[in-house]
C-alpha atoms as a PDB file:
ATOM      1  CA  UNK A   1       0.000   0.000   0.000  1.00  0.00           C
ATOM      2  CA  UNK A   2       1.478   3.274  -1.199  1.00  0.00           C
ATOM      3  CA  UNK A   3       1.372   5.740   1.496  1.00  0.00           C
ATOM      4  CA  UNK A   4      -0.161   9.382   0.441  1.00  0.00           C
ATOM      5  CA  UNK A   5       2.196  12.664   2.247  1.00  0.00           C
ATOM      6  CA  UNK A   6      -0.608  14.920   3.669  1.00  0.00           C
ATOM      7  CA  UNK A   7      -0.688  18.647   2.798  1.00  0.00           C
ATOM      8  CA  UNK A   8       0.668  21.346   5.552  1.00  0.00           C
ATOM      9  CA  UNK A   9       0.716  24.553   4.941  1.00  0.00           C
ATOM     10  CA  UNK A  10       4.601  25.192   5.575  1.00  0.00           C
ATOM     11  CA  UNK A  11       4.225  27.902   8.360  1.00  0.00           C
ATOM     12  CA  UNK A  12       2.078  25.439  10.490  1.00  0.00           C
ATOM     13  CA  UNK A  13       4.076  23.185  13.046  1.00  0.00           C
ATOM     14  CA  UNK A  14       3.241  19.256  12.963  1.00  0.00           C
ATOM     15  CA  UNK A  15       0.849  17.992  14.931  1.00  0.00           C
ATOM     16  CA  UNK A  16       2.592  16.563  18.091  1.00  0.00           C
ATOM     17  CA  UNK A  17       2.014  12.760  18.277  1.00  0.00           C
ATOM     18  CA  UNK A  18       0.637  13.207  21.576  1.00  0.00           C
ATOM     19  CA  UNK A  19      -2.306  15.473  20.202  1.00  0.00           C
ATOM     20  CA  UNK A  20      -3.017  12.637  18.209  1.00  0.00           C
ATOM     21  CA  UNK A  21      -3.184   9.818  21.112  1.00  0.00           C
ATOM     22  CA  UNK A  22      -5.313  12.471  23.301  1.00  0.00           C
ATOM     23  CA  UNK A  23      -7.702  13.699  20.671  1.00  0.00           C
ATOM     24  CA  UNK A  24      -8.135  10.442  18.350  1.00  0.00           C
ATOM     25  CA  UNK A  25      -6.772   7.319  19.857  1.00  0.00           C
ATOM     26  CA  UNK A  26      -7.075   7.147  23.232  1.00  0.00           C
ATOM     27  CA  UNK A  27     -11.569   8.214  22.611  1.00  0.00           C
ATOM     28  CA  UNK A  28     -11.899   5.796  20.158  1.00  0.00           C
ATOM     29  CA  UNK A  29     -10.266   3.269  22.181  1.00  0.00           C
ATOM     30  CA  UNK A  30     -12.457   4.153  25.001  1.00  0.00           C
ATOM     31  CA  UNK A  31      -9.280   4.427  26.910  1.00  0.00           C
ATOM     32  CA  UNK A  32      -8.863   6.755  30.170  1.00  0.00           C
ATOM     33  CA  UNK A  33      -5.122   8.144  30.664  1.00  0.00           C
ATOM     34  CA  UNK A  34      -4.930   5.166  33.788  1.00  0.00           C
ATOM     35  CA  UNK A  35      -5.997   3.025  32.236  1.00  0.00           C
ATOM     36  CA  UNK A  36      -3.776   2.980  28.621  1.00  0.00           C
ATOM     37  CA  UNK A  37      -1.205   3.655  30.988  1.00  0.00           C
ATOM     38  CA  UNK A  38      -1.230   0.424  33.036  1.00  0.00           C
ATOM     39  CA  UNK A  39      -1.447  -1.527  29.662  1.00  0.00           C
ATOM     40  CA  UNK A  40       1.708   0.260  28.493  1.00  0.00           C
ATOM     41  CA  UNK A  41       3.624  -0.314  31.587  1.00  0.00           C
ATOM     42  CA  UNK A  42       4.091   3.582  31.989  1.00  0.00           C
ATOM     43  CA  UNK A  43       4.076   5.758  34.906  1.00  0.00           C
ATOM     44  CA  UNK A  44       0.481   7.965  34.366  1.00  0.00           C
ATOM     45  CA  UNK A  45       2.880  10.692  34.859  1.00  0.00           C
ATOM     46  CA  UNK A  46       4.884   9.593  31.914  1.00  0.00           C
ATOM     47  CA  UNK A  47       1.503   9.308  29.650  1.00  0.00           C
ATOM     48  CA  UNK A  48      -0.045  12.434  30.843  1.00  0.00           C
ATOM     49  CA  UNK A  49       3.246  14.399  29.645  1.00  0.00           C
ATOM     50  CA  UNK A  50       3.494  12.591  26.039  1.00  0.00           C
ATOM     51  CA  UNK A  51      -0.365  13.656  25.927  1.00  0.00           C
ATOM     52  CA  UNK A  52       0.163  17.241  27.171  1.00  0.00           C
ATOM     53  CA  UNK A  53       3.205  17.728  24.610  1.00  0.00           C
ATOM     54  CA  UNK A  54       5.881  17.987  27.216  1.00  0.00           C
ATOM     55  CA  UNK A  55       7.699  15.274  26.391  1.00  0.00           C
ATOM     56  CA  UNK A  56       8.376  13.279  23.038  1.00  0.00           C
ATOM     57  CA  UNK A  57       8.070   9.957  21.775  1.00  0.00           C
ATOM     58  CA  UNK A  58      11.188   8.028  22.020  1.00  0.00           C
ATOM     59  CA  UNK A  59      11.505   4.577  19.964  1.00  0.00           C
ATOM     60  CA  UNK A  60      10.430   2.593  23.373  1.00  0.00           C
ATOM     61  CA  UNK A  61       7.092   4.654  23.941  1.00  0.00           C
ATOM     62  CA  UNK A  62       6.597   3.825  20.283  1.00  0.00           C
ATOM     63  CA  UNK A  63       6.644   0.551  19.933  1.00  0.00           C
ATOM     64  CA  UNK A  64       4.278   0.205  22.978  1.00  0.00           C
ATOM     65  CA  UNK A  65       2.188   2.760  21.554  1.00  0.00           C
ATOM     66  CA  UNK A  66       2.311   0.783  18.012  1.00  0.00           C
ATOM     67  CA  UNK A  67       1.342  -1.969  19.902  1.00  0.00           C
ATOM     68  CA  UNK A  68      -1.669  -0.827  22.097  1.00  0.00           C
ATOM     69  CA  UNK A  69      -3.381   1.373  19.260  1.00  0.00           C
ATOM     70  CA  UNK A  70      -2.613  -1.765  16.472  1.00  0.00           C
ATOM     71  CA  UNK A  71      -0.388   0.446  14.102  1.00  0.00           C
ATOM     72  CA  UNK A  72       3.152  -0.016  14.978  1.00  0.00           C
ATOM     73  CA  UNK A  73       6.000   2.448  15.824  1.00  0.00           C
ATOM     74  CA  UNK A  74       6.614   3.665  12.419  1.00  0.00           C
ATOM     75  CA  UNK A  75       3.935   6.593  12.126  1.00  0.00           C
ATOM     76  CA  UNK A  76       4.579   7.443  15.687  1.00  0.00           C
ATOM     77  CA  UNK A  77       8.075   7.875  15.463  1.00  0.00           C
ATOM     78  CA  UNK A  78       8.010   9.769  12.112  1.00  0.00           C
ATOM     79  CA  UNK A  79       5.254  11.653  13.759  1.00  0.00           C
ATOM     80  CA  UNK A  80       7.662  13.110  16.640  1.00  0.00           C
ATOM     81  CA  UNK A  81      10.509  13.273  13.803  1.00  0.00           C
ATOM     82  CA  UNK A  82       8.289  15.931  11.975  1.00  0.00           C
ATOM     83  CA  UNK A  83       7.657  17.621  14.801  1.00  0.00           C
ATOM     84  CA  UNK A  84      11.112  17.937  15.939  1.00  0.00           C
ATOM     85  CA  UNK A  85      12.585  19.059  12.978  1.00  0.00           C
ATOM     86  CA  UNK A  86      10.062  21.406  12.055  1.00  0.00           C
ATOM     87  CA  UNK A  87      10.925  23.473  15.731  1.00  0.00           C
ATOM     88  CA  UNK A  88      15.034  22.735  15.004  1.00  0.00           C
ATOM     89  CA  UNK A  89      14.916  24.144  11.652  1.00  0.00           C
ATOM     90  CA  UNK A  90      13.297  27.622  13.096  1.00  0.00           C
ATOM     91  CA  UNK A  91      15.026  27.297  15.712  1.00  0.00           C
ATOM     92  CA  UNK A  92      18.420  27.182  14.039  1.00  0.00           C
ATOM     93  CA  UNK A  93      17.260  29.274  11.181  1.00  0.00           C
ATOM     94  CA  UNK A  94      19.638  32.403  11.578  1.00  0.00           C
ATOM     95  CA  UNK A  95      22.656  30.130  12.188  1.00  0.00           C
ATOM     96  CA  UNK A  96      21.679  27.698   8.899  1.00  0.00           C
ATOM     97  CA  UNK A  97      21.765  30.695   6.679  1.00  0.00           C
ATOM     98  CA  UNK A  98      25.353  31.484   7.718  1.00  0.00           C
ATOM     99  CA  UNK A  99      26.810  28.391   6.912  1.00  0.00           C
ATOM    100  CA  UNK A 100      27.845  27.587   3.620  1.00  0.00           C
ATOM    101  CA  UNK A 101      27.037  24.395   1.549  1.00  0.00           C
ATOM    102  CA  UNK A 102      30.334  22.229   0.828  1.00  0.00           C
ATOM    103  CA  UNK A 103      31.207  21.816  -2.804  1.00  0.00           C
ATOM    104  CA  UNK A 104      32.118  18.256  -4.356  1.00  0.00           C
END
């Protein structure tokens, strides 16, 4: 199955994965923070801050999240890899300009 790339406007950050998990998954699951955190084998603590976009997925949180929503790690950790670069490439944007691309 060939995979589509969805439009973004360029000036609009990713969605954080956790958005995703908080406003899609996690209700259609029927799943309360407690309990999706128990079946993970996570801290609620841990959960709550992936779900209030403190924190980030790493490849662990991933694959358990792959596992519990049926989808596997891939769009999860592409997800948070979107995100990230997204704020790094702002955030770096003055200091990218000044360095110069190395010819061949």
């Amino acid at each position: 199955m060939n995979e589509i790339p969805a439009k973004r406007h360029a000036n609009r950050a990713p969605t954080h994965p956790g958005a995703l998990l908080r406003e899609d998954v996690f209700p259609a699951l029927r799943l309360s923070v407690s309990e999706a955190a128990r079946r993970l084998h996570v801290s609620r603590q841990t959960l709550h801050d992936l779900l209030a976009e403190r924190k980030g997925f790493t490849p662990e949180m991933a694959l358990r999240i792959g596992r519990l929503a049926g989808n596997g790690p891939t769009l999860w950790l592409r997800m948070q890899q979107d995100f990230d670069l997204w704020h790094a490439e702002r955030a770096l944007a003055d200091e990218l300009r000044e360095i110069k691309r190395a010819a061949a």
